[in-house]
C-alpha atoms as a PDB file:
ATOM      1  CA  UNK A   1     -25.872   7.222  -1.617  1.00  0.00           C
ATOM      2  CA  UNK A   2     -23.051   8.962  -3.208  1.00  0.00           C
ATOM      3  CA  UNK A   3     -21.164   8.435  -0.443  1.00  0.00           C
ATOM      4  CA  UNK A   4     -21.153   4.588  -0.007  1.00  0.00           C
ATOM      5  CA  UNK A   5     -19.843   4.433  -3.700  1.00  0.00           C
ATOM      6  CA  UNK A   6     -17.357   6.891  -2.905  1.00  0.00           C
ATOM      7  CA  UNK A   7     -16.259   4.609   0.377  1.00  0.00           C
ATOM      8  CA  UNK A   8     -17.019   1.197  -1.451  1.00  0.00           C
ATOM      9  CA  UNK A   9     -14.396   2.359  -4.413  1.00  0.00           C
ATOM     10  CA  UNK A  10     -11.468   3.858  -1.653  1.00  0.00           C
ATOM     11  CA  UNK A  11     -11.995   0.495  -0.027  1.00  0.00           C
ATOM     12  CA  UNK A  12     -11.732  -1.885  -3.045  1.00  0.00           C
ATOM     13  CA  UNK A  13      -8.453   0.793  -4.274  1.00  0.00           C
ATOM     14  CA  UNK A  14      -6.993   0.216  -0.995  1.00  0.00           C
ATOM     15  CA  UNK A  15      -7.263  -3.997  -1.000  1.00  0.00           C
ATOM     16  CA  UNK A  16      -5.810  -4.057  -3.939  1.00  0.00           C
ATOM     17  CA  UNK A  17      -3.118  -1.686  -2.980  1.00  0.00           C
ATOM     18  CA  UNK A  18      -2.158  -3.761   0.076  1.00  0.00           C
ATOM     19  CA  UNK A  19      -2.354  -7.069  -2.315  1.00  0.00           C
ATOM     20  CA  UNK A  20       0.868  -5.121  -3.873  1.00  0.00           C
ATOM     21  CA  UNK A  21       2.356  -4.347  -0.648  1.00  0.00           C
ATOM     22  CA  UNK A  22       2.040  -7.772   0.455  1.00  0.00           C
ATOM     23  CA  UNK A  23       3.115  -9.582  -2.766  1.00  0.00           C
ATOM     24  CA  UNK A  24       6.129  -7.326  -3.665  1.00  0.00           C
ATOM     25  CA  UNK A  25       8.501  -8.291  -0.751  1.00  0.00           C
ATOM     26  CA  UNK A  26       7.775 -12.218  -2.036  1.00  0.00           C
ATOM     27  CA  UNK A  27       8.935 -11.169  -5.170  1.00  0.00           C
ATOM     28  CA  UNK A  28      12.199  -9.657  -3.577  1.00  0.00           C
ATOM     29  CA  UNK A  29      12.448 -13.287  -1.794  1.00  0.00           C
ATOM     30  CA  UNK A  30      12.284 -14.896  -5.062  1.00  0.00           C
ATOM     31  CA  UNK A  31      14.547 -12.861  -6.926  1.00  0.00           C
ATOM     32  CA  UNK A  32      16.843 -13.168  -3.781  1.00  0.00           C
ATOM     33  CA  UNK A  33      16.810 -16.766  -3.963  1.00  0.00           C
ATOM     34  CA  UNK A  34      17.011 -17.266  -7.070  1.00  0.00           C
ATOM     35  CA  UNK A  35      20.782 -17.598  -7.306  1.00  0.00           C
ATOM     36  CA  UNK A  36      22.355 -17.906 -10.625  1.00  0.00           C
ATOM     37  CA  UNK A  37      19.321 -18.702 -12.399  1.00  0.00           C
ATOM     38  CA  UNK A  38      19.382 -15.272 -14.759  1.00  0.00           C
ATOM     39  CA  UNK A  39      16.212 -16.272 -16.736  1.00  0.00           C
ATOM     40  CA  UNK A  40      13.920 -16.644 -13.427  1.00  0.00           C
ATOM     41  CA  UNK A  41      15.474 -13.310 -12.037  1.00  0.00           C
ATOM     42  CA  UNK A  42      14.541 -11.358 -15.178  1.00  0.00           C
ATOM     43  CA  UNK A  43      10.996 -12.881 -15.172  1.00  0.00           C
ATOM     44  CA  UNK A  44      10.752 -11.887 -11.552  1.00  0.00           C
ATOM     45  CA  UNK A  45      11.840  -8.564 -11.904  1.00  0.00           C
ATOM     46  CA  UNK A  46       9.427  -8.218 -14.993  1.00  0.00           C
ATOM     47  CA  UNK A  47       6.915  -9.483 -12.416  1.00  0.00           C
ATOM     48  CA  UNK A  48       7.860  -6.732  -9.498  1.00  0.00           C
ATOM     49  CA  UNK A  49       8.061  -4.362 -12.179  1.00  0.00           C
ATOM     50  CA  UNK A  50       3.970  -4.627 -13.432  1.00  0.00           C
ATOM     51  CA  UNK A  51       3.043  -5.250 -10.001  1.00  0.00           C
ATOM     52  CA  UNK A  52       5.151  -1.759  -8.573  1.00  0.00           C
ATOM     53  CA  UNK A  53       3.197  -0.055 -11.609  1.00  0.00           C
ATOM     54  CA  UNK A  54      -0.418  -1.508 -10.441  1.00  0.00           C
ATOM     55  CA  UNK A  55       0.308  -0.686  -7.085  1.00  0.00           C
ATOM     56  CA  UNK A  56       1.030   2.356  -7.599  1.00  0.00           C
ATOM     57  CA  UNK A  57      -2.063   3.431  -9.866  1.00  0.00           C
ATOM     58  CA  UNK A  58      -4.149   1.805  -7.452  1.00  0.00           C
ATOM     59  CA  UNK A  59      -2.772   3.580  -4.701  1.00  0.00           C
ATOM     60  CA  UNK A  60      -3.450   7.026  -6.470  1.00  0.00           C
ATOM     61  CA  UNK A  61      -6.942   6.010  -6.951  1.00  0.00           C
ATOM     62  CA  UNK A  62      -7.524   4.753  -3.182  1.00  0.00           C
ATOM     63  CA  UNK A  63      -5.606   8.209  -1.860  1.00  0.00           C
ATOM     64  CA  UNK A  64      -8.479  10.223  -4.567  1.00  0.00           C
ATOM     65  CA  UNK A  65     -11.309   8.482  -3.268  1.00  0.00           C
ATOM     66  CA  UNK A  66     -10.211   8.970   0.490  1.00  0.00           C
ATOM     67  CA  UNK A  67      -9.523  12.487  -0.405  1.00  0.00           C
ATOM     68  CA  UNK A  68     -13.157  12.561  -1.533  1.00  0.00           C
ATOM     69  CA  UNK A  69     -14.457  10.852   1.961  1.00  0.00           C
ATOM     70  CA  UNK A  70     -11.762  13.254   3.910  1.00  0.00           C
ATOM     71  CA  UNK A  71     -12.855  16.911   2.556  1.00  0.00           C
ATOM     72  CA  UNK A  72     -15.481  16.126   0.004  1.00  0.00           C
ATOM     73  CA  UNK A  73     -18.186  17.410   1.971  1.00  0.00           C
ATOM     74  CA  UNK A  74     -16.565  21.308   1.674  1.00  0.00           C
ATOM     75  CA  UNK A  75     -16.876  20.605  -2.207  1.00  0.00           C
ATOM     76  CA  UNK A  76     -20.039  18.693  -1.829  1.00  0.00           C
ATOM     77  CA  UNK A  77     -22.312  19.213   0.685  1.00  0.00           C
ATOM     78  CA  UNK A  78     -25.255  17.266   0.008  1.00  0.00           C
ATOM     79  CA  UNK A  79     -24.016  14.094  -1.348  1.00  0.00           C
ATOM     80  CA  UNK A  80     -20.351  13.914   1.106  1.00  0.00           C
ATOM     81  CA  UNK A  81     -21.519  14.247   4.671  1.00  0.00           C
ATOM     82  CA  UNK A  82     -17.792  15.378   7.018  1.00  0.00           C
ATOM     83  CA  UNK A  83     -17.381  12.009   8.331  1.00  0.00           C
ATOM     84  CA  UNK A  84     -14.186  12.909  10.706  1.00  0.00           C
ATOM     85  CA  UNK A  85     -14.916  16.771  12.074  1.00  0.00           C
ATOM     86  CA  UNK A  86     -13.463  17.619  15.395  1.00  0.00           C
ATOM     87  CA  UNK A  87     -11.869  13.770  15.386  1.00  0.00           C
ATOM     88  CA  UNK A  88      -7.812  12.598  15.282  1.00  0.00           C
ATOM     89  CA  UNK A  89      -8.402   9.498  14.756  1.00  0.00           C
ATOM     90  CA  UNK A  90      -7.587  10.294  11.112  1.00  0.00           C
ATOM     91  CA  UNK A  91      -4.774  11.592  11.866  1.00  0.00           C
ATOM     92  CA  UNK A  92      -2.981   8.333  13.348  1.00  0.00           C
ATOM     93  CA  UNK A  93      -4.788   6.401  10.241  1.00  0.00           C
ATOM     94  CA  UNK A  94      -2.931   9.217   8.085  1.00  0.00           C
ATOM     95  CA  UNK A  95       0.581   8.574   9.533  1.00  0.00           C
ATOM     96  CA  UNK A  96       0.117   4.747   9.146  1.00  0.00           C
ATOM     97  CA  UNK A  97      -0.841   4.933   5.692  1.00  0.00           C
ATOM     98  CA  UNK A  98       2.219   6.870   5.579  1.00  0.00           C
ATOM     99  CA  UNK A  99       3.947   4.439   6.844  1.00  0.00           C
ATOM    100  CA  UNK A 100       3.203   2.101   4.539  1.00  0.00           C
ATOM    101  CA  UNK A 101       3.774   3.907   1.561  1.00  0.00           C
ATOM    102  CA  UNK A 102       7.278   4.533   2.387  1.00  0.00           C
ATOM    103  CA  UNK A 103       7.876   0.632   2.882  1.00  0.00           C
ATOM    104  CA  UNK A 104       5.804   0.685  -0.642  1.00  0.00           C
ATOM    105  CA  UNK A 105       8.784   2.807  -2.382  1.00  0.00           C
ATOM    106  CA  UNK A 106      11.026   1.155  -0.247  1.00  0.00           C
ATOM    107  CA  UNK A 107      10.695  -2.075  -1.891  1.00  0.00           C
ATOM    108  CA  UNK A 108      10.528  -0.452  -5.441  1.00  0.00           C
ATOM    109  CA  UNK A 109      13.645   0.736  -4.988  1.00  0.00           C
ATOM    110  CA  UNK A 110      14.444  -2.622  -3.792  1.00  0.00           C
ATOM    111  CA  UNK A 111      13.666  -3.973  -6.822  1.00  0.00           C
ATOM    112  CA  UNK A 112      15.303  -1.444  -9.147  1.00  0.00           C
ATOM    113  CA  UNK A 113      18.538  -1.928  -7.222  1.00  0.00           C
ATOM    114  CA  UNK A 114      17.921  -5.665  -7.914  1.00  0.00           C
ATOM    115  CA  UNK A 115      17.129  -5.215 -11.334  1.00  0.00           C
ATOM    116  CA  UNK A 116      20.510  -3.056 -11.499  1.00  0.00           C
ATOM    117  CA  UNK A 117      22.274  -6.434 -10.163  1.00  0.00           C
ATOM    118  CA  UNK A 118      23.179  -4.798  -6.670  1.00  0.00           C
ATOM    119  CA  UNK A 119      22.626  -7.281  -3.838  1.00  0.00           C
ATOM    120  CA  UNK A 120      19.210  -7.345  -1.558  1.00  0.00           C
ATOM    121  CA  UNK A 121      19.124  -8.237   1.788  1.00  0.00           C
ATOM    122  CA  UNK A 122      19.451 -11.775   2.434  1.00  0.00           C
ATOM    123  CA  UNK A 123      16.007 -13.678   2.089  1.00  0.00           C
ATOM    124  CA  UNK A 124      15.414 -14.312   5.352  1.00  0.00           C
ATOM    125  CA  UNK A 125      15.347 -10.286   6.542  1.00  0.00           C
ATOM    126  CA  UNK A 126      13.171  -9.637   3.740  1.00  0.00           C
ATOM    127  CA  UNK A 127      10.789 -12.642   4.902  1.00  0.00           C
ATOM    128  CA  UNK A 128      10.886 -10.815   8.143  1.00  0.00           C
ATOM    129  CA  UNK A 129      10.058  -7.549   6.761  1.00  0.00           C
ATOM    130  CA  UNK A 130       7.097  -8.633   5.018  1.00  0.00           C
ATOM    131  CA  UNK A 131       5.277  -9.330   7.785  1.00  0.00           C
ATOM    132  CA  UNK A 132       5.397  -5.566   8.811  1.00  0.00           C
ATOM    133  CA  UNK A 133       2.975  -4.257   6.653  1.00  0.00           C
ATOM    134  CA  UNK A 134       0.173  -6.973   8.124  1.00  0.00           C
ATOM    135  CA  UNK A 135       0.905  -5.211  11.647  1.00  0.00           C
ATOM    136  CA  UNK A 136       0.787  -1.742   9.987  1.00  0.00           C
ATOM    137  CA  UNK A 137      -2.750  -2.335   8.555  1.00  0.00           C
ATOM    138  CA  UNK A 138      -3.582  -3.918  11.764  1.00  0.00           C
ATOM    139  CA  UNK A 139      -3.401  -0.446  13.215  1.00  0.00           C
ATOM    140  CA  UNK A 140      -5.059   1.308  10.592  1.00  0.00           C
ATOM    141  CA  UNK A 141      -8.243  -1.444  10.260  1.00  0.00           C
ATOM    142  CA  UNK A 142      -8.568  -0.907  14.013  1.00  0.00           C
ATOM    143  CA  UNK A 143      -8.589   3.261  13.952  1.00  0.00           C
ATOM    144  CA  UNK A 144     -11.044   2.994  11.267  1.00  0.00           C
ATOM    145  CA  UNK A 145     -13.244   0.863  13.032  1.00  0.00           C
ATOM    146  CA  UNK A 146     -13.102   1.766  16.389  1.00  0.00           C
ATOM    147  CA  UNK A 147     -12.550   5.804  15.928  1.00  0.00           C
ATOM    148  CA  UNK A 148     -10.884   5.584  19.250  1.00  0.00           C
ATOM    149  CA  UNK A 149     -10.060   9.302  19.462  1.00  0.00           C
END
């Protein structure tokens, strides 16, 4: 039982992780579009801001509880059963989640440069580059499931 809370809370953590990683680059398109309009782009930074801060705390509680699920079971026996062993398939999922982390802190820094008053890319490559992380967790939804290795 203790471990379907323990995989209920890294999953809930980790949708509202990827809610930030999804909403962040809009943000960046707003603020990008927003011209010379200085009282929507501080609002919108102010926005990114909160939203970089909640991702970030819910990332750190998504990475404990997977932590928990990943080598729990040396700490806890009984209640954490070892749920990958022998299997890589963790190990792709791993270098994924990777993955998106760094375009995570990519478009923090994004938004710090913005909120600095340095340029962003135009709106239209950061349109593109939100659809990345969708692919990304495409990948990672898929090794979970399947366990293809």
């Amino acid at each position: 039982m203790t471990y379907l809370w323990v995989k209920s809370l890294h999953v809930v953590f980790v949708i509202a992780w990827m809610a930030t990683v999804f909403y962040l680059p809009r943000i960046l398109v707003n603020i990008a579009e927003a011209g010379d309009e200085p009282a929507v782009k501080a609002r919108l930074i102010l926005m990114g801001r909160r939203l970089y801060r909640f991702g970030h705390n819910m990332f750190g509680l998504a990475f404990l509880f997977g932590l928990a699920l990943w080598e729990g079971w040396r700490v806890f026996p009984q209640a954490l059963p070892n749920v990958v062993g022998p299997l890589h398939w963790i190990d792709a999922k791993l270098t994924l989640v990777v993955l998106l982390l760094a375009y995570f802190i990519w478009t923090g820094r994004l938004l710090k440069r913005s909120e600095k008053g340095a340029a962003l890319p135009s709106s239209k490559a950061l349109r593109i580059m939100n659809e990345l992380p969708v692919l990304v967790l495409l990948g990672v939804v898929f090794l979970v499931i399947a366990k293809p290795f």
